[in-house]
PDB file of N, CA and C in Angstrom:
ATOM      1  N   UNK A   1     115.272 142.327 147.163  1.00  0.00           N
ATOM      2  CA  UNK A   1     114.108 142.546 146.353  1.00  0.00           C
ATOM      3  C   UNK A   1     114.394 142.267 144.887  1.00  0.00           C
ATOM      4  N   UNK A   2     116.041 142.367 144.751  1.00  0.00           N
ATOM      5  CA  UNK A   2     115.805 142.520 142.925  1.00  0.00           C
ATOM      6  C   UNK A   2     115.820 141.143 142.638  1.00  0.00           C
ATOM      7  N   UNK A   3     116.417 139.798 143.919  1.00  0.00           N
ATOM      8  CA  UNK A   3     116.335 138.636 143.313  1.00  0.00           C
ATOM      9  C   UNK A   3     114.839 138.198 143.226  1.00  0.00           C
ATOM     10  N   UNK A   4     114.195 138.526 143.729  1.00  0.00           N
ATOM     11  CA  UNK A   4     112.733 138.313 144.496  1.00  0.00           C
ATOM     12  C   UNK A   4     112.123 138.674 142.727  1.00  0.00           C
ATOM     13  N   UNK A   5     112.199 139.695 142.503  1.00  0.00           N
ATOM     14  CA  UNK A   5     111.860 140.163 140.787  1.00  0.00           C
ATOM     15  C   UNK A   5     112.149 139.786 139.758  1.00  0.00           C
ATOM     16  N   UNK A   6     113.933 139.020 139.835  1.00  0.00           N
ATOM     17  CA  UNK A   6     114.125 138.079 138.702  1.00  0.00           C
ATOM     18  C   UNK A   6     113.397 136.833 138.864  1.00  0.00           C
ATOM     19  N   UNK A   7     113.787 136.028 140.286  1.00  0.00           N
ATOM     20  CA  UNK A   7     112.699 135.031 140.276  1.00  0.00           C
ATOM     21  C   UNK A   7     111.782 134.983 139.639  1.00  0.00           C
ATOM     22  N   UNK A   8     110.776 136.100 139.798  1.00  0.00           N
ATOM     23  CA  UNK A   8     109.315 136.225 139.502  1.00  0.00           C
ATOM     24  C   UNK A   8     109.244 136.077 138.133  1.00  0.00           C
ATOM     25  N   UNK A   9     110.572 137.282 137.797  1.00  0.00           N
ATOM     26  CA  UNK A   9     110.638 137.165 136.386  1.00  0.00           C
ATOM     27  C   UNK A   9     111.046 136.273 135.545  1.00  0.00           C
ATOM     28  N   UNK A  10     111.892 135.588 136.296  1.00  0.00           N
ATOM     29  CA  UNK A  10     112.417 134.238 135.589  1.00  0.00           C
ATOM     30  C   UNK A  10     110.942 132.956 134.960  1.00  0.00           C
ATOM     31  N   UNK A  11     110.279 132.642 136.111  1.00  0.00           N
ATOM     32  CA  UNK A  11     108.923 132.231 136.245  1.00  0.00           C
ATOM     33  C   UNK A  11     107.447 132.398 135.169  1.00  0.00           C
ATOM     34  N   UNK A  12     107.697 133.723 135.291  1.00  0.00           N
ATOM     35  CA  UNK A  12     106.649 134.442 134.173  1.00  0.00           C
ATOM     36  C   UNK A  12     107.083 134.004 132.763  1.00  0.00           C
ATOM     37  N   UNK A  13     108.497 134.230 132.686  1.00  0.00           N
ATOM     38  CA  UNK A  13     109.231 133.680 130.982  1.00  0.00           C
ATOM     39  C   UNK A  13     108.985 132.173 130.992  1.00  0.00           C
ATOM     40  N   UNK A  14     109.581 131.461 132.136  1.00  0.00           N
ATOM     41  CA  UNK A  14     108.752 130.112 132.007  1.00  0.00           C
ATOM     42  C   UNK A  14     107.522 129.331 131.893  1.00  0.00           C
ATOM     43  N   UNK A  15     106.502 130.128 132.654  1.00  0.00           N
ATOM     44  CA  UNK A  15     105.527 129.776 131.812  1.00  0.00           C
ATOM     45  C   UNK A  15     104.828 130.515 130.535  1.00  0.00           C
ATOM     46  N   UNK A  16     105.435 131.257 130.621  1.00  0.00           N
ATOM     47  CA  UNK A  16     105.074 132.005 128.743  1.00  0.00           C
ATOM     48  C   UNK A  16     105.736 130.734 127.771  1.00  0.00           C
ATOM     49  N   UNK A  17     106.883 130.636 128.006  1.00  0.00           N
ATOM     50  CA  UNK A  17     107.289 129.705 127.089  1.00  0.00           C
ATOM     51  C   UNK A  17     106.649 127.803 127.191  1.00  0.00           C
ATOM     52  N   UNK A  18     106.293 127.884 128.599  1.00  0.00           N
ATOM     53  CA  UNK A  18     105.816 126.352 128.381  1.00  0.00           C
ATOM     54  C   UNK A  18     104.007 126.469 127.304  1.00  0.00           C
ATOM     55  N   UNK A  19     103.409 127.466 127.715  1.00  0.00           N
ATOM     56  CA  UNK A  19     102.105 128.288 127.095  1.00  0.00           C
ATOM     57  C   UNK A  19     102.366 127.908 125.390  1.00  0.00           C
ATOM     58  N   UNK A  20     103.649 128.841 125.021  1.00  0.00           N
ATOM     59  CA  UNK A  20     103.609 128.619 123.641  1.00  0.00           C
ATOM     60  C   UNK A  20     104.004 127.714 123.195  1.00  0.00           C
ATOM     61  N   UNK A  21     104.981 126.292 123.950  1.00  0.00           N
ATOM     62  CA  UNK A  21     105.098 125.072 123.286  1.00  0.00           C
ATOM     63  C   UNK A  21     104.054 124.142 123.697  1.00  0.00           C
ATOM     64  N   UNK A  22     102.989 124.572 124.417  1.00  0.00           N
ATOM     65  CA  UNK A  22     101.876 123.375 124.215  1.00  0.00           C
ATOM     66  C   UNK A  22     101.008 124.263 123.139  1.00  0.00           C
ATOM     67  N   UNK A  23     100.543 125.008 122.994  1.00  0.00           N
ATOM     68  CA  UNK A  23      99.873 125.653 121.829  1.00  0.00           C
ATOM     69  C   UNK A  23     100.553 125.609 120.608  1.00  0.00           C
ATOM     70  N   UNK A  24     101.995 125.257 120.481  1.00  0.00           N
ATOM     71  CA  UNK A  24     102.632 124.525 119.083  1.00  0.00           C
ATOM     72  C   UNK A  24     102.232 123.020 118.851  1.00  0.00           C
ATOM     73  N   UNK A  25     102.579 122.295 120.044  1.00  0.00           N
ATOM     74  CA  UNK A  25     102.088 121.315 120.168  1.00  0.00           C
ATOM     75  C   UNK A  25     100.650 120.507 120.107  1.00  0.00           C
ATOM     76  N   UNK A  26     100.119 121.339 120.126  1.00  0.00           N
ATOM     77  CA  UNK A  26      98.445 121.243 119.705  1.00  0.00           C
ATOM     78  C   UNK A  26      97.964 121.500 118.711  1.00  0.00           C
ATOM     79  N   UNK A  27      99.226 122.755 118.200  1.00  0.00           N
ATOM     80  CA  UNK A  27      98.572 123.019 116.744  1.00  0.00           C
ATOM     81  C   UNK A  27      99.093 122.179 115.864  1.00  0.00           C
ATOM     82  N   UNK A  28     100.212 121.434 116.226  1.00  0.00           N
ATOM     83  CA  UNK A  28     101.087 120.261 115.306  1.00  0.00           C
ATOM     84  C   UNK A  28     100.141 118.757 115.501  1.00  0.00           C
ATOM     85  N   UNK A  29      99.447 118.311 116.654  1.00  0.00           N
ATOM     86  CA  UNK A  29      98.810 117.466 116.429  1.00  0.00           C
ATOM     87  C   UNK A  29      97.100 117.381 115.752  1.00  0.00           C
ATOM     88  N   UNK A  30      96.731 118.922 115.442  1.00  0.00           N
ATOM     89  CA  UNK A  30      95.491 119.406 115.279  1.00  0.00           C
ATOM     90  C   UNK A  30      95.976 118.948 113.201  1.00  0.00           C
ATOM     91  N   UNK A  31      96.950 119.531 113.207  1.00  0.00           N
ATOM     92  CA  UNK A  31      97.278 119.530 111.895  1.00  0.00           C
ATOM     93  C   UNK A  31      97.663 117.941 110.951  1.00  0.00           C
ATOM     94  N   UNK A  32      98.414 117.234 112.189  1.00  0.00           N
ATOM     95  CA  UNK A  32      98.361 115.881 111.804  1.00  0.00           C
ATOM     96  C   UNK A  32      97.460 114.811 111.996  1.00  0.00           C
ATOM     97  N   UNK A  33      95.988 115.683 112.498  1.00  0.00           N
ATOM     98  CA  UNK A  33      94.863 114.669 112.924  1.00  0.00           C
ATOM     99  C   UNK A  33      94.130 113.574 111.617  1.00  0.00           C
ATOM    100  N   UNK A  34      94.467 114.409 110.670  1.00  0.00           N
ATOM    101  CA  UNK A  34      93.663 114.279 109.359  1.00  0.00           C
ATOM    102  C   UNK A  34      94.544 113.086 108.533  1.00  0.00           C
ATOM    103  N   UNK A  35      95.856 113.782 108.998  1.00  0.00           N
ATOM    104  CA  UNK A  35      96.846 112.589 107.809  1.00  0.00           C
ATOM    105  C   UNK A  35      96.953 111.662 108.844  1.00  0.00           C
ATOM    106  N   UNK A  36      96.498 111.156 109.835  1.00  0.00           N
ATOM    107  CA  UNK A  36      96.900 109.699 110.697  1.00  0.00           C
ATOM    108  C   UNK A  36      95.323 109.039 110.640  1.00  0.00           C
ATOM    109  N   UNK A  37      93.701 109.926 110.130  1.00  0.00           N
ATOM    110  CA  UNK A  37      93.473 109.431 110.257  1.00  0.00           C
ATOM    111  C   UNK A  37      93.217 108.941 108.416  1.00  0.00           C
ATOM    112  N   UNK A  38      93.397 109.718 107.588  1.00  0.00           N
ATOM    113  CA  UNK A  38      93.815 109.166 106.616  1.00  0.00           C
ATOM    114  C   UNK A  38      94.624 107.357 106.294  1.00  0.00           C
ATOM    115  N   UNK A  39      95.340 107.530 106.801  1.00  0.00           N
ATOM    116  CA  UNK A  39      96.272 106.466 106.811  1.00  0.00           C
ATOM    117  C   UNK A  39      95.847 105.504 107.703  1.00  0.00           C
ATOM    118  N   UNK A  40      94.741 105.629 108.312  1.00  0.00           N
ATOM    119  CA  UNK A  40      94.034 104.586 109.529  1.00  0.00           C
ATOM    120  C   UNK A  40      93.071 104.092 108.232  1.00  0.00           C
ATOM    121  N   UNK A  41      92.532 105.154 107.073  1.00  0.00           N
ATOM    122  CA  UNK A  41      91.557 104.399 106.446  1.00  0.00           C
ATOM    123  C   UNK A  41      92.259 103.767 105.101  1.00  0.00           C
ATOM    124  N   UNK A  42      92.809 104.340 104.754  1.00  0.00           N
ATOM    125  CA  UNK A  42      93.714 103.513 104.334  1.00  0.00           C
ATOM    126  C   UNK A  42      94.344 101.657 104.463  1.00  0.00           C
ATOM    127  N   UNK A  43      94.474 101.855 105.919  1.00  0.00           N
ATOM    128  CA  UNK A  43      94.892 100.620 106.081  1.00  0.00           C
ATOM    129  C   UNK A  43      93.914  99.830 106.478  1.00  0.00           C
ATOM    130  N   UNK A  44      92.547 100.500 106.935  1.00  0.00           N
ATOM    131  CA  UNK A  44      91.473  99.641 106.859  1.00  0.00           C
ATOM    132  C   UNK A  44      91.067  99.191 105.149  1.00  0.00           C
ATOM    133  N   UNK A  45      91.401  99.686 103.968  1.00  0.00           N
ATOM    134  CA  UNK A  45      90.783  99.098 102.913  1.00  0.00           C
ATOM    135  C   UNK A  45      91.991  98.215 102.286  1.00  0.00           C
ATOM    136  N   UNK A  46      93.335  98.415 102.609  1.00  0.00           N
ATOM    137  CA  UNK A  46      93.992  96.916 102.538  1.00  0.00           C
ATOM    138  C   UNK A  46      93.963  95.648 103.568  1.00  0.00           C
ATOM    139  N   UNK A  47      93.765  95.792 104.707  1.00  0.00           N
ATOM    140  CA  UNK A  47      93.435  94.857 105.148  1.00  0.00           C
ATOM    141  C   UNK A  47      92.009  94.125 104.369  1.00  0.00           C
ATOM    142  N   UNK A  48      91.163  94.666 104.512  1.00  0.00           N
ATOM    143  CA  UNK A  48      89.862  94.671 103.257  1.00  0.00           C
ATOM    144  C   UNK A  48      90.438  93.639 102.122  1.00  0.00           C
ATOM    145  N   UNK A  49      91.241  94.278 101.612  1.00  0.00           N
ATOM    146  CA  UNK A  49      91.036  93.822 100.061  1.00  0.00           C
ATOM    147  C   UNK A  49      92.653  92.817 100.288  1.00  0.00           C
ATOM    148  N   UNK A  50      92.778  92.681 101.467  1.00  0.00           N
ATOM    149  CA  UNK A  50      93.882  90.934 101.716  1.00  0.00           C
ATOM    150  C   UNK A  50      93.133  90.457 102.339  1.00  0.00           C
ATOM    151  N   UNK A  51      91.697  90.581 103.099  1.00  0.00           N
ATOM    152  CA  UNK A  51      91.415  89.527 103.177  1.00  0.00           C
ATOM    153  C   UNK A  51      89.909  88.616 102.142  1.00  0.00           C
ATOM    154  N   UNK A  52      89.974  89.853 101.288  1.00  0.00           N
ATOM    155  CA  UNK A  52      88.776  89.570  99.715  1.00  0.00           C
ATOM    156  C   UNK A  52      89.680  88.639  99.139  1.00  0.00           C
ATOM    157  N   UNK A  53      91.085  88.814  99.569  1.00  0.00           N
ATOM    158  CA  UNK A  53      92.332  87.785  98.087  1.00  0.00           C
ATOM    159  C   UNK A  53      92.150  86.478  99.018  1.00  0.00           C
ATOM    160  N   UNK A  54      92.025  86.824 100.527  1.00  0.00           N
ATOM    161  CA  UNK A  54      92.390  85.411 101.346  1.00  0.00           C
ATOM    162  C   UNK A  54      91.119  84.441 100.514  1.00  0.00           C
ATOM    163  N   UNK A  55      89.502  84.676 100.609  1.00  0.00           N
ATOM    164  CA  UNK A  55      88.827  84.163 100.710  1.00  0.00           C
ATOM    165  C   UNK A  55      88.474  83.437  99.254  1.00  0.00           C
ATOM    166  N   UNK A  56      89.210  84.581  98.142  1.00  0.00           N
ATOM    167  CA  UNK A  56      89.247  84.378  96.805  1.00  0.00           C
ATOM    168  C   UNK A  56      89.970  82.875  96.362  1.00  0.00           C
ATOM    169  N   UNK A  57      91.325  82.752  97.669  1.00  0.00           N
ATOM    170  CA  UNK A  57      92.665  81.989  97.285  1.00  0.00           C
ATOM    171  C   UNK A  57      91.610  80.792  97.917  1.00  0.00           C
ATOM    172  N   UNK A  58      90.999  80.984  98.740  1.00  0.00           N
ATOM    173  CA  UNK A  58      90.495  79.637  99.441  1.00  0.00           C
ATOM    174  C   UNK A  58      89.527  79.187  98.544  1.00  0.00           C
ATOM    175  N   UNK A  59      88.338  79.751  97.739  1.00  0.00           N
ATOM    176  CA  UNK A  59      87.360  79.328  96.932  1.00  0.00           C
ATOM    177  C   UNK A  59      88.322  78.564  96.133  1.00  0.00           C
ATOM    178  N   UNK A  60      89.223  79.188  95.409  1.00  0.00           N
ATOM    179  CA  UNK A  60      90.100  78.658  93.991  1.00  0.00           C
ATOM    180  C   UNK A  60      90.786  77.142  94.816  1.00  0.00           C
ATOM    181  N   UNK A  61      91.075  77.157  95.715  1.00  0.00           N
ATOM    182  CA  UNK A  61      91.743  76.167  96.591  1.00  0.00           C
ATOM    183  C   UNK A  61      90.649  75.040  96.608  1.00  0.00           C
ATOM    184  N   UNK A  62      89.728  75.321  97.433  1.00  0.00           N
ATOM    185  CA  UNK A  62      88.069  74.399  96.955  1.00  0.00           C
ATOM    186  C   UNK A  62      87.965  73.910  96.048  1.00  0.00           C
ATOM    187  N   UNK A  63      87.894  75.147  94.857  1.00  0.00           N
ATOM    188  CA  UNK A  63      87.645  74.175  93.798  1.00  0.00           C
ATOM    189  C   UNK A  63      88.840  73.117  92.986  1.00  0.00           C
ATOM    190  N   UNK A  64      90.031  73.433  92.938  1.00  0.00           N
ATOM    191  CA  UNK A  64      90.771  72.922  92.547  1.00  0.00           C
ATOM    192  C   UNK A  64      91.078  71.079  93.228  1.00  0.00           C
ATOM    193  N   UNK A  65      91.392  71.396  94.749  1.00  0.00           N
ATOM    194  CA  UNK A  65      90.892  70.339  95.311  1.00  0.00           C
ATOM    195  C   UNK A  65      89.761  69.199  94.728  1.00  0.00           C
ATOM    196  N   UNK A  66      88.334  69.571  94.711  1.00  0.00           N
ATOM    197  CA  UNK A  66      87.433  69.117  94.437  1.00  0.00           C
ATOM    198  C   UNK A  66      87.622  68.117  93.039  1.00  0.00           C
ATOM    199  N   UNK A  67      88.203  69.325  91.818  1.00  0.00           N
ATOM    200  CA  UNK A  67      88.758  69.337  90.601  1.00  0.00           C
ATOM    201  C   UNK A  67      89.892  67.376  90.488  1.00  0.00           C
ATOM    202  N   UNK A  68      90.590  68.081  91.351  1.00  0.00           N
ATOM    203  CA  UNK A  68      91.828  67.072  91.388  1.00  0.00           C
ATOM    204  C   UNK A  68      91.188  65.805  91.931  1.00  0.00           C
ATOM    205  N   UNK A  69      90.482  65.881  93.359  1.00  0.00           N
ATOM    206  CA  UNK A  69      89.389  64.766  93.439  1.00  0.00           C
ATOM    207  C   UNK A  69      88.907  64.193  92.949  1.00  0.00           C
ATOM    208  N   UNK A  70      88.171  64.223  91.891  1.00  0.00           N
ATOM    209  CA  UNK A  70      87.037  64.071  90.682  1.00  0.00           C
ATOM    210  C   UNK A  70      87.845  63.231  89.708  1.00  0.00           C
ATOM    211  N   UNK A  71      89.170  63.739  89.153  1.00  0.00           N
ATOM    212  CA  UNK A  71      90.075  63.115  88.378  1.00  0.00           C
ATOM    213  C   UNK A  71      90.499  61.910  88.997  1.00  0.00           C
ATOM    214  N   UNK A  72      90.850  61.881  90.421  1.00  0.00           N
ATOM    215  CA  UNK A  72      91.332  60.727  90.743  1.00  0.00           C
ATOM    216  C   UNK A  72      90.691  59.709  90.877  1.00  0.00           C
ATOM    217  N   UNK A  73      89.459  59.901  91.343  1.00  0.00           N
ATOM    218  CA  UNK A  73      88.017  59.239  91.307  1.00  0.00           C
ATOM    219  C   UNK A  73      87.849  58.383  89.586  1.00  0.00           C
ATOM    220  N   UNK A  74      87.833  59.538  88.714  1.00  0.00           N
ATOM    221  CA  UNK A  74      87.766  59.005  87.710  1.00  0.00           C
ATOM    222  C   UNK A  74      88.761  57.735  86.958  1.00  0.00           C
ATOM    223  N   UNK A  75      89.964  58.467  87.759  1.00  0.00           N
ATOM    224  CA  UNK A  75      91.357  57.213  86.749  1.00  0.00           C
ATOM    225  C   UNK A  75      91.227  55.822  87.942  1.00  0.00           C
ATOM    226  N   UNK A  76      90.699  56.122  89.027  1.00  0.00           N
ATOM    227  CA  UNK A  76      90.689  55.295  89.958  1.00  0.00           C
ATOM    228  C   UNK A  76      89.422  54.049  88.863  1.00  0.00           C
ATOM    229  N   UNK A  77      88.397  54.559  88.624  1.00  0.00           N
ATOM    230  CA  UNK A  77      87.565  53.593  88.418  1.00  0.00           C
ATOM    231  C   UNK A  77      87.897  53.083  86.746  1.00  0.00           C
ATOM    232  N   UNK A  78      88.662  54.002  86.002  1.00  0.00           N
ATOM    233  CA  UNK A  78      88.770  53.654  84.660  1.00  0.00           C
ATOM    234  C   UNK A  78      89.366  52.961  84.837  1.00  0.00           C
ATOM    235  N   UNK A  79      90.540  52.779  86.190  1.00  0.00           N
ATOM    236  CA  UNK A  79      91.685  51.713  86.051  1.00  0.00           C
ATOM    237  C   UNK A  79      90.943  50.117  86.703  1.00  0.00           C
ATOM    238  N   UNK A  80      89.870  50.013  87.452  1.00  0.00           N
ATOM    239  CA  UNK A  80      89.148  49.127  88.151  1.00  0.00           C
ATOM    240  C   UNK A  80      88.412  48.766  86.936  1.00  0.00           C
TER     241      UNK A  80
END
Protein backbone atom coordinates (compact mmCIF):
# COMPACT_ATOMS: atom_id res chain seq x y z
CA UNK A 1 0.00 0.00 0.00
CA UNK A 2 2.73 2.53 0.88
CA UNK A 3 4.22 2.05 -2.74
CA UNK A 4 0.70 2.32 -4.17
CA UNK A 5 0.70 6.05 -2.16
CA UNK A 6 4.07 7.16 -3.27
CA UNK A 7 3.15 6.30 -6.76
CA UNK A 8 0.07 8.27 -6.44
CA UNK A 9 2.07 10.64 -4.78
CA UNK A 10 4.81 10.76 -6.99
CA UNK A 11 2.08 11.51 -9.93
CA UNK A 12 0.14 14.25 -8.17
CA UNK A 13 3.78 16.24 -7.79
CA UNK A 14 4.06 15.54 -11.45
CA UNK A 15 1.37 16.94 -12.62
CA UNK A 16 1.40 19.91 -10.22
CA UNK A 17 4.63 20.65 -11.60
CA UNK A 18 3.87 20.08 -15.36
CA UNK A 19 0.46 22.63 -14.35
CA UNK A 20 2.92 25.25 -13.18
CA UNK A 21 5.43 25.09 -16.12
CA UNK A 22 2.75 25.48 -18.73
CA UNK A 23 1.14 28.40 -16.79
CA UNK A 24 4.90 29.92 -16.76
CA UNK A 25 4.99 29.18 -20.11
CA UNK A 26 1.95 30.99 -21.10
CA UNK A 27 2.58 33.65 -18.99
CA UNK A 28 6.14 34.08 -20.76
CA UNK A 29 4.56 33.95 -24.19
CA UNK A 30 1.45 36.23 -23.08
CA UNK A 31 4.20 38.69 -22.04
CA UNK A 32 6.28 38.43 -25.22
CA UNK A 33 3.15 38.74 -27.46
CA UNK A 34 3.46 42.50 -27.70
CA UNK A 35 7.34 42.77 -28.25
CA UNK A 36 7.22 40.13 -31.37
CA UNK A 37 4.43 41.83 -32.49
CA UNK A 38 6.10 45.08 -32.18
CA UNK A 39 9.01 44.02 -34.12
CA UNK A 40 6.63 42.39 -36.87
CA UNK A 41 5.58 46.18 -37.32
CA UNK A 42 8.51 47.34 -37.31
CA UNK A 43 9.80 45.33 -39.98
CA UNK A 44 6.78 45.92 -41.93
CA UNK A 45 7.73 49.84 -42.13
CA UNK A 46 11.36 49.02 -43.30
CA UNK A 47 10.56 46.85 -45.75
CA UNK A 48 8.12 49.96 -46.64
CA UNK A 49 10.55 52.49 -46.72
CA UNK A 50 13.34 49.94 -48.93
CA UNK A 51 11.06 49.54 -51.12
CA UNK A 52 9.94 53.74 -51.35
CA UNK A 53 14.20 53.94 -51.88
CA UNK A 54 13.80 50.95 -54.55
CA UNK A 55 11.24 52.90 -56.62
CA UNK A 56 12.94 56.36 -55.80
CA UNK A 57 16.51 54.67 -57.22
CA UNK A 58 14.52 53.53 -60.33
CA UNK A 59 12.73 57.05 -61.14
CA UNK A 60 16.40 58.75 -60.66
CA UNK A 61 17.68 55.77 -62.93
CA UNK A 62 14.82 56.85 -65.66
CA UNK A 63 15.63 59.94 -65.58
CA UNK A 64 19.22 59.94 -65.77
CA UNK A 65 19.12 57.38 -68.56
CA UNK A 66 16.73 59.52 -70.54
CA UNK A 67 19.20 62.57 -69.48
CA UNK A 68 22.31 60.72 -70.91
CA UNK A 69 20.11 59.79 -74.04
CA UNK A 70 19.22 63.24 -74.98
CA UNK A 71 23.01 64.25 -74.77
CA UNK A 72 24.00 61.63 -77.02
CA UNK A 73 21.31 62.38 -79.40
CA UNK A 74 22.43 65.81 -79.23
CA UNK A 75 26.49 65.38 -79.85
CA UNK A 76 25.33 62.70 -82.27
CA UNK A 77 23.62 65.34 -84.54
CA UNK A 78 26.00 68.36 -83.67
CA UNK A 79 28.67 66.01 -84.92
CA UNK A 80 26.45 65.07 -88.34
Amino acid sequence: MADANQSLDARRIAREQESRMAASASMGLNVAQPFVQFQTSMLRVFAENIEQAARNYEKSFEALSSVIEQQSTNSRRDAA
